[in-house]
C-alpha atoms as a PDB file:
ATOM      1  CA  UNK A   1       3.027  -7.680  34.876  1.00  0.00           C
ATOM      2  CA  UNK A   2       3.694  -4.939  32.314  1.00  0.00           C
ATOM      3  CA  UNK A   3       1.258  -5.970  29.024  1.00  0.00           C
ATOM      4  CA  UNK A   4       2.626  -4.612  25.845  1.00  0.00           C
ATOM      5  CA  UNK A   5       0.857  -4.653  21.750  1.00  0.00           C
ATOM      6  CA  UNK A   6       4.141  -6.330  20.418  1.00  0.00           C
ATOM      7  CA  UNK A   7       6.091  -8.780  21.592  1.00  0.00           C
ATOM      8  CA  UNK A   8       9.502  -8.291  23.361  1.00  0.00           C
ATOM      9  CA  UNK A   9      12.485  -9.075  22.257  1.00  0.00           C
ATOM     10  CA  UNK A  10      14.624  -9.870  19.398  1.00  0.00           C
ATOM     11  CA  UNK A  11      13.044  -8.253  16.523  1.00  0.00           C
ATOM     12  CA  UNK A  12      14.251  -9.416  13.047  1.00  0.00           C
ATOM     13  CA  UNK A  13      14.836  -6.802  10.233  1.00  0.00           C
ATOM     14  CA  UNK A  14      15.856  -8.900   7.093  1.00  0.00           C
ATOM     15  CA  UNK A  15      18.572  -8.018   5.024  1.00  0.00           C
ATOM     16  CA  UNK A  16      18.675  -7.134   1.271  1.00  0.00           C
ATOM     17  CA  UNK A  17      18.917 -10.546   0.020  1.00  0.00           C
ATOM     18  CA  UNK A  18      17.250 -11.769  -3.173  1.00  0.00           C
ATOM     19  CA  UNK A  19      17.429 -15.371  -2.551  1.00  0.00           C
ATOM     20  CA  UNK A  20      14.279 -16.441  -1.021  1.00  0.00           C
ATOM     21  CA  UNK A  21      15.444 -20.148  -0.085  1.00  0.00           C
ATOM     22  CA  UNK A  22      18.424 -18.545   2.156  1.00  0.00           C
ATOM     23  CA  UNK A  23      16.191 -16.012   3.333  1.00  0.00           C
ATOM     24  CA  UNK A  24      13.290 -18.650   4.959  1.00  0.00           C
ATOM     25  CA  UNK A  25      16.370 -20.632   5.869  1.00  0.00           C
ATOM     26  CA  UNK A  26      17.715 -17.835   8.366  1.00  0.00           C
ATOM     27  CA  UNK A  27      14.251 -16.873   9.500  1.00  0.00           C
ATOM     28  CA  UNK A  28      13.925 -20.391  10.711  1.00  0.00           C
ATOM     29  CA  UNK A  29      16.998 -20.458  12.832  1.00  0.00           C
ATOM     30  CA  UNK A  30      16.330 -17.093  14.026  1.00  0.00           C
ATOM     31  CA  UNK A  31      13.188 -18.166  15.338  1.00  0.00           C
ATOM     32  CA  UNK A  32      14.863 -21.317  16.524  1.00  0.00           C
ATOM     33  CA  UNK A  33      17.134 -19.353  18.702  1.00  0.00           C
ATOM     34  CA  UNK A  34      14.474 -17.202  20.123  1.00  0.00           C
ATOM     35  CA  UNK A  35      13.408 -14.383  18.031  1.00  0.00           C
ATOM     36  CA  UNK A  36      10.041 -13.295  18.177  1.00  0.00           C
ATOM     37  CA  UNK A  37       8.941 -10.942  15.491  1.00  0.00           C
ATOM     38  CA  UNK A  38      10.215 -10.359  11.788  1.00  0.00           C
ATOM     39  CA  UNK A  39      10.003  -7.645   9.471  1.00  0.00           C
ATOM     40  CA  UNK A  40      10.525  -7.906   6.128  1.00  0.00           C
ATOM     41  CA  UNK A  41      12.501  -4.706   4.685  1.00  0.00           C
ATOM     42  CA  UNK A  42      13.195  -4.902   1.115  1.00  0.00           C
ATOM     43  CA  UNK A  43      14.509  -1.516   0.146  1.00  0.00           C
ATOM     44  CA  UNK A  44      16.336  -2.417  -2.795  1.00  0.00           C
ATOM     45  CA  UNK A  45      13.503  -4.805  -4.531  1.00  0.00           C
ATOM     46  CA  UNK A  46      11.568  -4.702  -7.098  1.00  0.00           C
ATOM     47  CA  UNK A  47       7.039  -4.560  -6.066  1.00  0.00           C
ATOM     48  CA  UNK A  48       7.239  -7.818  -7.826  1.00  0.00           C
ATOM     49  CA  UNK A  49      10.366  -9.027  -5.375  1.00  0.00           C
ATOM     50  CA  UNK A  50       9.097  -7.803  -2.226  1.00  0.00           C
ATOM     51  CA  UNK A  51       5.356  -9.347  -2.625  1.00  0.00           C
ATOM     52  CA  UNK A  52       6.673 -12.801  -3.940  1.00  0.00           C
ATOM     53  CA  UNK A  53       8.879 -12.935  -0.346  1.00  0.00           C
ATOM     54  CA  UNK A  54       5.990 -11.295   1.334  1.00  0.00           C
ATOM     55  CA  UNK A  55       4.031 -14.192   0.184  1.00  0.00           C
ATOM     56  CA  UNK A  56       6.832 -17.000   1.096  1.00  0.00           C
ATOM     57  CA  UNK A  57       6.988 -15.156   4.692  1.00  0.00           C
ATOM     58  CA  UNK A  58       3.762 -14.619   6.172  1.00  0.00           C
ATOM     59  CA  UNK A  59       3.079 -18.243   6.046  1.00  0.00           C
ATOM     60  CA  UNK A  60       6.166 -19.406   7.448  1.00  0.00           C
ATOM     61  CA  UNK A  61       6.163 -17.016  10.378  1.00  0.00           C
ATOM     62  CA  UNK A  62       2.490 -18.292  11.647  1.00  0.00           C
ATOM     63  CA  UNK A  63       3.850 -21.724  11.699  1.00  0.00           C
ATOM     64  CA  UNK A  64       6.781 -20.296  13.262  1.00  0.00           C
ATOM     65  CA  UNK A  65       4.643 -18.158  15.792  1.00  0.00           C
ATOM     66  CA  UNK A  66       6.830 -15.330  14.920  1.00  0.00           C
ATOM     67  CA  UNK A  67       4.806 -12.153  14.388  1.00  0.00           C
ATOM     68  CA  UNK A  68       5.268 -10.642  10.785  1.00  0.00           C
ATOM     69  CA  UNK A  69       5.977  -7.168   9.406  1.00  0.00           C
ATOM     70  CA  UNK A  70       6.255  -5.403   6.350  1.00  0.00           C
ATOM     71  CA  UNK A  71       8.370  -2.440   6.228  1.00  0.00           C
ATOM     72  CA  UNK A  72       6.894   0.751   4.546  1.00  0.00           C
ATOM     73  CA  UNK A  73       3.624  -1.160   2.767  1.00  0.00           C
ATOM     74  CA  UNK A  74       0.483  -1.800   5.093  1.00  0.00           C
ATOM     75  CA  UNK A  75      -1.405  -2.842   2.257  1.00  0.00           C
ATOM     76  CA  UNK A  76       0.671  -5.424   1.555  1.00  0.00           C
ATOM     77  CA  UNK A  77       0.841  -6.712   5.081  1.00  0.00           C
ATOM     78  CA  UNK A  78      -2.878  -6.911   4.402  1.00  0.00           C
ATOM     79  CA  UNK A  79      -2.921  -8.532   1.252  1.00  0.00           C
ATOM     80  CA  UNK A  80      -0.537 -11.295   2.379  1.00  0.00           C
ATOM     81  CA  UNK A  81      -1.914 -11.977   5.720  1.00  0.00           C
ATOM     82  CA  UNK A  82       1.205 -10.191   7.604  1.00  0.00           C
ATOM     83  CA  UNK A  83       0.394  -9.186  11.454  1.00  0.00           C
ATOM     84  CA  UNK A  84       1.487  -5.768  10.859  1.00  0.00           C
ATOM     85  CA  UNK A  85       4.054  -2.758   8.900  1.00  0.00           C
ATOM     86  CA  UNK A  86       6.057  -0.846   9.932  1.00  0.00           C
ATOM     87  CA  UNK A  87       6.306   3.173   8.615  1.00  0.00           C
ATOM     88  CA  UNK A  88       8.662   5.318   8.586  1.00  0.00           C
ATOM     89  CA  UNK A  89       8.390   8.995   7.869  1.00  0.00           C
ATOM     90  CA  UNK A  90       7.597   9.050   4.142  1.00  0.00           C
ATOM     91  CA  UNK A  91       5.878   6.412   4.450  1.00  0.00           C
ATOM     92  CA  UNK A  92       2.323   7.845   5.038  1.00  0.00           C
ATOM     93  CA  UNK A  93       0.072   8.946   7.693  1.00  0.00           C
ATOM     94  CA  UNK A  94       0.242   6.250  10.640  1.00  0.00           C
ATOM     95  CA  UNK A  95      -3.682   7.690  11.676  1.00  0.00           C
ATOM     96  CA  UNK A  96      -4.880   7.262   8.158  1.00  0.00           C
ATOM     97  CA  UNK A  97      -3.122   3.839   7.423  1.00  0.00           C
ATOM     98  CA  UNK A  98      -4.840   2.698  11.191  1.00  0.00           C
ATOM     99  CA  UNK A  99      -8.584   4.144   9.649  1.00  0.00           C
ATOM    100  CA  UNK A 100      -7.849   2.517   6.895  1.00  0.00           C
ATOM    101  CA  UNK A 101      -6.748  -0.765   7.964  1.00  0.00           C
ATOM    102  CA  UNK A 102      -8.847  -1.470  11.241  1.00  0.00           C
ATOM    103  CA  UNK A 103      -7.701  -2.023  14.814  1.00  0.00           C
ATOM    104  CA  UNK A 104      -6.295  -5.587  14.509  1.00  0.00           C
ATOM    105  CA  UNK A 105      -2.979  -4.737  12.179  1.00  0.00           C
ATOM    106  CA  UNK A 106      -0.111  -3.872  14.583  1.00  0.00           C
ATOM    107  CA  UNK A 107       1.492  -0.581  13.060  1.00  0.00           C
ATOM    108  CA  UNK A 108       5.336   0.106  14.495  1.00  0.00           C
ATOM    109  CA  UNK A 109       6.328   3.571  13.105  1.00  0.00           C
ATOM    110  CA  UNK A 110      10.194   5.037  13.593  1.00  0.00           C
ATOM    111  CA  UNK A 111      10.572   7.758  16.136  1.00  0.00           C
ATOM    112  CA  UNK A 112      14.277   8.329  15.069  1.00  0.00           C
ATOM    113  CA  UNK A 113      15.376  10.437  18.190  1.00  0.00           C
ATOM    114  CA  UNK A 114      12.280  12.483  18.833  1.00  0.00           C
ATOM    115  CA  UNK A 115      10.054  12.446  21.500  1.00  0.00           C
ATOM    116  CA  UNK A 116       7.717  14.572  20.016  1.00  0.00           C
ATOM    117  CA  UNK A 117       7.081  12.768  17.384  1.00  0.00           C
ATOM    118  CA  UNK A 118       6.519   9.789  19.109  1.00  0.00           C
ATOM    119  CA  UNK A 119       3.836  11.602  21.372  1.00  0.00           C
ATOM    120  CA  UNK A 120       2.015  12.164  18.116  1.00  0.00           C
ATOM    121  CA  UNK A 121       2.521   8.850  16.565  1.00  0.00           C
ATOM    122  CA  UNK A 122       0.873   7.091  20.251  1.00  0.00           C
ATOM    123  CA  UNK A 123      -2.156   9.281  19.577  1.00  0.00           C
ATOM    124  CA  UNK A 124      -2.396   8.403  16.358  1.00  0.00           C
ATOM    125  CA  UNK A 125      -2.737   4.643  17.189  1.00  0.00           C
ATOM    126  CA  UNK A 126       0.943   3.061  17.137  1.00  0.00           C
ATOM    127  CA  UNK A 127       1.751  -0.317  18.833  1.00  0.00           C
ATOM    128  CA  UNK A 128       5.420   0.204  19.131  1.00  0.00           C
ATOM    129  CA  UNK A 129       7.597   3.152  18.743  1.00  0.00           C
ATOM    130  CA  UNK A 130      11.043   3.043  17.367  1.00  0.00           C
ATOM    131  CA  UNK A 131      13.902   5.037  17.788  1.00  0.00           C
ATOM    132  CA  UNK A 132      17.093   4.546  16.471  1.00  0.00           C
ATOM    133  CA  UNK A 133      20.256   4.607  15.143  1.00  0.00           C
ATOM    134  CA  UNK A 134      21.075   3.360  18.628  1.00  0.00           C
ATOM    135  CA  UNK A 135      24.567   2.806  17.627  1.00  0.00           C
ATOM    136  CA  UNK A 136      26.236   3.359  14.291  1.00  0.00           C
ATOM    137  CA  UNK A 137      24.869   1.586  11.839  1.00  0.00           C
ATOM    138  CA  UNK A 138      26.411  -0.294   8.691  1.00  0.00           C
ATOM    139  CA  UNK A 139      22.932  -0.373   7.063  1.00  0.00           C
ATOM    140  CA  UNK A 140      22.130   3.207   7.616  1.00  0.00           C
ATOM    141  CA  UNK A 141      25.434   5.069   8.062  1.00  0.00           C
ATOM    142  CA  UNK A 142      23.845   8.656   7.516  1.00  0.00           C
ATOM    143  CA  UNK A 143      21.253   7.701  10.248  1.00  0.00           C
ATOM    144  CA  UNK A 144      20.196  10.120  13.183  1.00  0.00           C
ATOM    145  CA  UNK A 145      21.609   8.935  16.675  1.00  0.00           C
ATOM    146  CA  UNK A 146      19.595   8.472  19.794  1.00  0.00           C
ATOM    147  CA  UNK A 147      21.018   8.074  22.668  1.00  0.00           C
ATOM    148  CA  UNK A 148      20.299   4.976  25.062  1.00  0.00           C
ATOM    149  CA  UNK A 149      18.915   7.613  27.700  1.00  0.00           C
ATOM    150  CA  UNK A 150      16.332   8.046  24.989  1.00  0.00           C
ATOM    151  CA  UNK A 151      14.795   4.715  25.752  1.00  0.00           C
ATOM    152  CA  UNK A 152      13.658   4.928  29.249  1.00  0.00           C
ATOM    153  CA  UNK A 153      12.034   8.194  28.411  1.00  0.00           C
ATOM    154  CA  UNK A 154      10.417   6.724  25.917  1.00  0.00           C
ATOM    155  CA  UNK A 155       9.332   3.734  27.816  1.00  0.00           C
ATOM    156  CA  UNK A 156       8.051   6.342  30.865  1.00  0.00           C
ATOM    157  CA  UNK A 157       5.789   8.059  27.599  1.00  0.00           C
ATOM    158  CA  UNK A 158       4.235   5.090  26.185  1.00  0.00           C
ATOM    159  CA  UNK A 159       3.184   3.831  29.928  1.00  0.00           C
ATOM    160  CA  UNK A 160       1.995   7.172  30.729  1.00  0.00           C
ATOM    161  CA  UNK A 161      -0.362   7.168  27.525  1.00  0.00           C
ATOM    162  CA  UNK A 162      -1.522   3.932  28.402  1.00  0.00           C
ATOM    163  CA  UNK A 163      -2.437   4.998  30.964  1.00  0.00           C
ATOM    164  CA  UNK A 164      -4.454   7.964  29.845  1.00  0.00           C
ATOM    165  CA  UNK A 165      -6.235   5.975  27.526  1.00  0.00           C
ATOM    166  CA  UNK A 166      -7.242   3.935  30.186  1.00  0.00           C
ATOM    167  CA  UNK A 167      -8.433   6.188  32.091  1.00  0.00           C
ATOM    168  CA  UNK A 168     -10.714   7.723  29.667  1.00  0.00           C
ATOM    169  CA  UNK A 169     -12.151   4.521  28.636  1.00  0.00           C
ATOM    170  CA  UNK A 170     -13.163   3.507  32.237  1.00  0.00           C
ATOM    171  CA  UNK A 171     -14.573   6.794  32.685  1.00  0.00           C
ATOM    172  CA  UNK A 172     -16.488   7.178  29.849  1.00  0.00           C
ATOM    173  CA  UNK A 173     -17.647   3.584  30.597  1.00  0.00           C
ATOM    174  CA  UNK A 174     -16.470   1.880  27.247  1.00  0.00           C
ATOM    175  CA  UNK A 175     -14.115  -0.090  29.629  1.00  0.00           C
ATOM    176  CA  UNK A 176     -14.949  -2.318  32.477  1.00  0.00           C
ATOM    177  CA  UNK A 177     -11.168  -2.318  33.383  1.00  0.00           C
ATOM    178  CA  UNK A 178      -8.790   0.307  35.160  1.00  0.00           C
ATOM    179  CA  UNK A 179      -6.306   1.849  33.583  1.00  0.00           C
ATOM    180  CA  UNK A 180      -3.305  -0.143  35.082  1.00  0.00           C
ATOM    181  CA  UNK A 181      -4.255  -3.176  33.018  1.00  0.00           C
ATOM    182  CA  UNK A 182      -4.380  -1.317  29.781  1.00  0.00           C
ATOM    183  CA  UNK A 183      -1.460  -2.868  27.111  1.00  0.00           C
ATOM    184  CA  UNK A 184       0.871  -0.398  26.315  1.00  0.00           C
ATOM    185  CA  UNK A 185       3.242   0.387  22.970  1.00  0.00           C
ATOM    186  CA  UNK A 186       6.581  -1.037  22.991  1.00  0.00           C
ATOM    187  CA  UNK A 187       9.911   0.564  22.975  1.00  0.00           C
ATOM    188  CA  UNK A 188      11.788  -0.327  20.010  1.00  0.00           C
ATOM    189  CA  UNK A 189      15.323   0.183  19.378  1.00  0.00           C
ATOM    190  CA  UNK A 190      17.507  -0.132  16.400  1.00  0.00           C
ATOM    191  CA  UNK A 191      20.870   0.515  14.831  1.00  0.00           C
ATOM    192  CA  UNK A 192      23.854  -0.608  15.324  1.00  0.00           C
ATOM    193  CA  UNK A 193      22.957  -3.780  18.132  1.00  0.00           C
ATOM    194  CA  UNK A 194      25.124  -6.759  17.761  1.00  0.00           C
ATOM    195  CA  UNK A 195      24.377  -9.805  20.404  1.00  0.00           C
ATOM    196  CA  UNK A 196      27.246  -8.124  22.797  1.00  0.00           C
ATOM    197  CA  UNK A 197      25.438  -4.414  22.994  1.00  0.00           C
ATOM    198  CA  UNK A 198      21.816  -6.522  23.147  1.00  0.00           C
ATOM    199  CA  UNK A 199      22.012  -6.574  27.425  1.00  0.00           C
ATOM    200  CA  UNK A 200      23.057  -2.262  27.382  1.00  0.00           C
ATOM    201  CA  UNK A 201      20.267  -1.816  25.324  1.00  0.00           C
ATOM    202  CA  UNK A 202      17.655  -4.333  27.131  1.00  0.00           C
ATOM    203  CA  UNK A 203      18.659  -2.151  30.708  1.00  0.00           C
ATOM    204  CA  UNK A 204      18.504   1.162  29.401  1.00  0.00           C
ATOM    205  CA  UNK A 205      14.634   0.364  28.312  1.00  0.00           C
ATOM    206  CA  UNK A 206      13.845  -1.104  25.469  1.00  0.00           C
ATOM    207  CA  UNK A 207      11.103  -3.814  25.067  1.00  0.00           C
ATOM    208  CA  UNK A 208      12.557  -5.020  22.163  1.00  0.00           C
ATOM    209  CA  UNK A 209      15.364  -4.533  19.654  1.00  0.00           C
ATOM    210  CA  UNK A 210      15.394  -4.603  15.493  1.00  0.00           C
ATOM    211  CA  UNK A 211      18.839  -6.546  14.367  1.00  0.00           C
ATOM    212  CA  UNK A 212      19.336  -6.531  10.863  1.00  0.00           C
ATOM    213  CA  UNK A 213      23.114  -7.324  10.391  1.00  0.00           C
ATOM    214  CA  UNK A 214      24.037  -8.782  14.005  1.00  0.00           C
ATOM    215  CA  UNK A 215      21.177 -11.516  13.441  1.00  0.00           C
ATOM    216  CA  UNK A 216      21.193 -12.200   9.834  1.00  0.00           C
ATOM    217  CA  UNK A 217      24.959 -11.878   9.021  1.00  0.00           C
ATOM    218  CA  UNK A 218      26.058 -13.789  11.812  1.00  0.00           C
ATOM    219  CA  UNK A 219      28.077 -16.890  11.583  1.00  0.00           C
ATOM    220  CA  UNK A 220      25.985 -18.817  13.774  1.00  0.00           C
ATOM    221  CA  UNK A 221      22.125 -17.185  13.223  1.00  0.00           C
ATOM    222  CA  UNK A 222      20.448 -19.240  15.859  1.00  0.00           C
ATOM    223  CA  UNK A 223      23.521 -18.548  18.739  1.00  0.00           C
ATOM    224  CA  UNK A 224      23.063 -14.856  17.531  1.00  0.00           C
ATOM    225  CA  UNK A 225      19.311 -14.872  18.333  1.00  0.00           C
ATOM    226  CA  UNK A 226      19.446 -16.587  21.676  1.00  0.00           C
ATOM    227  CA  UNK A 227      22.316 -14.268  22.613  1.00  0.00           C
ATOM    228  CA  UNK A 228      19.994 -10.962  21.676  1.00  0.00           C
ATOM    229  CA  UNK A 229      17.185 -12.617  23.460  1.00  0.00           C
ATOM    230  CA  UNK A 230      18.408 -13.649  26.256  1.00  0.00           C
ATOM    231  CA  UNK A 231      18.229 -10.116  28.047  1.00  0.00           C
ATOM    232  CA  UNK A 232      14.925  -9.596  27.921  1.00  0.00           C
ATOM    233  CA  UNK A 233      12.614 -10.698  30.895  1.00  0.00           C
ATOM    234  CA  UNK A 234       9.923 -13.204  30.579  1.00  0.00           C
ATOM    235  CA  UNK A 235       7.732 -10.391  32.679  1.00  0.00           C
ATOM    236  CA  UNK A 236       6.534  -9.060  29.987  1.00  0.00           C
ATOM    237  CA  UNK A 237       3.615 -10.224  28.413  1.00  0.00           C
ATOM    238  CA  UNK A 238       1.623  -9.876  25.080  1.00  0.00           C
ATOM    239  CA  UNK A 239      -1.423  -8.699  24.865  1.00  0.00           C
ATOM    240  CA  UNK A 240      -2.399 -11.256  21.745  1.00  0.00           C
ATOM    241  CA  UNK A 241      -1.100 -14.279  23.196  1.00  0.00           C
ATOM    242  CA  UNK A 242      -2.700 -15.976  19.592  1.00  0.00           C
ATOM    243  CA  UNK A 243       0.332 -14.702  17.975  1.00  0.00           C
ATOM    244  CA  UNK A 244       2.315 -17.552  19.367  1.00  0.00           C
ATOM    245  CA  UNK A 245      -0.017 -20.340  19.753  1.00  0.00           C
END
């Protein structure tokens, strides 16, 4: 059983909306349908904005058992009790943020359609590794492409690090177990994924997938969620099963 440090998926990327009520309404059938992380991405907000939803979130996901992100701002996944943030690539350094912040908040960072940069963010203490756009993306038109071979590639990298890390551990004796039980970092992907593309993107790799407009925008938010979880096997497990208890 493959043990990951986020939980497959259907990941939930909220849209820009400034109406709280509506916004803790969809979260709630997302979750409903199946959806089993959330991060909240306010580009467009004001500080004052983004903390006051921050604030409405975080408690509504634990009672939801949906794992909750901020994008961009670890300290305020901190200050509001979030599970984790996700950064992008002006968004700090991933190593400092996971000095500064300890070992228990789950950082995601965006790979975009690099490799190497992915390498470097897994060494510098990332639980999930994004790339993305996927497909073309009505949130982020200008967006890099990645292609879908990207992901198992990806997937083959974060088990091989795993690995590693294992490895060194048990040999160094700060581990009692081998290196095949070690959790790994997720595969991410994002951009573009409606509930239709969710099962191309589920077999070429990913562990989970970030839906922004194909989740939140549908007519039917809960049908949309089951549909975009409904590829992903039940094989894989977290390794924090107190995230959904």
């Amino acid at each position: 059983m493959t043990t990951l440090r986020f939980p497959s998926g259907l990941y939930g990327v909220t849209p820009e909306w400034d109406d709280t009520d509506r916004l803790l309404d969809a979260v709630r059938a997302a979750a409903a349908g199946g959806m089993r992380a959330l991060q909240l991405r306010r580009k467009n907000a004001t500080p004052e904005q983004r903390a006051a939803q921050a604030r409405a979130l975080a408690p509504l996901c634990r009672e939801l058992g949906v794992v909750f992100l901020i994008n961009d701002h670890w300290r305020l996944a901190l200050d509001v009790g979030a599970d984790g943030a996700h950064l992008g690539r002006d968004d700090g350094d991933l190593a400092q943020a996971r000095a500064d912040a300890g070992p228990n908040l789950i950082l995601g960072a965006s790979c975009y359609n690099e490799l190497d940069r992915a390498r470097q963010l897994l060494d510098a203490g990332a639980d999930y590794i994004a790339f993305g756009a996927v497909f073309s993306s009505p949130t982020k038109p200008q967006a890099v492409q990645a292609p879908l071979s990207l992901l198992a590639q990806a997937r083959e990298l974060a088990t091989r690090h795993a690995a590693e890390q294992g490895a060194t551990a048990f040999a160094a004796g700060t581990s009692a177990q081998p290196s095949s039980t070690v959790a790994r970092a997720a595969v991410v992907a994002i951009g573009g994924i409606t509930p239709a593309l969710a099962p191309q993107v589920a077999q070429a790799g990913a562990d989970s997938i970030a839906v922004i407009t194909g989740l939140f925008e549908a007519p039917d938010i809960k049908a949309a969620a089951q549909a975009c979880a409904a590829p992903f096997p039940s094989s894989c497990r977290d390794a924090d099963a107190s995230f959904f208890s």
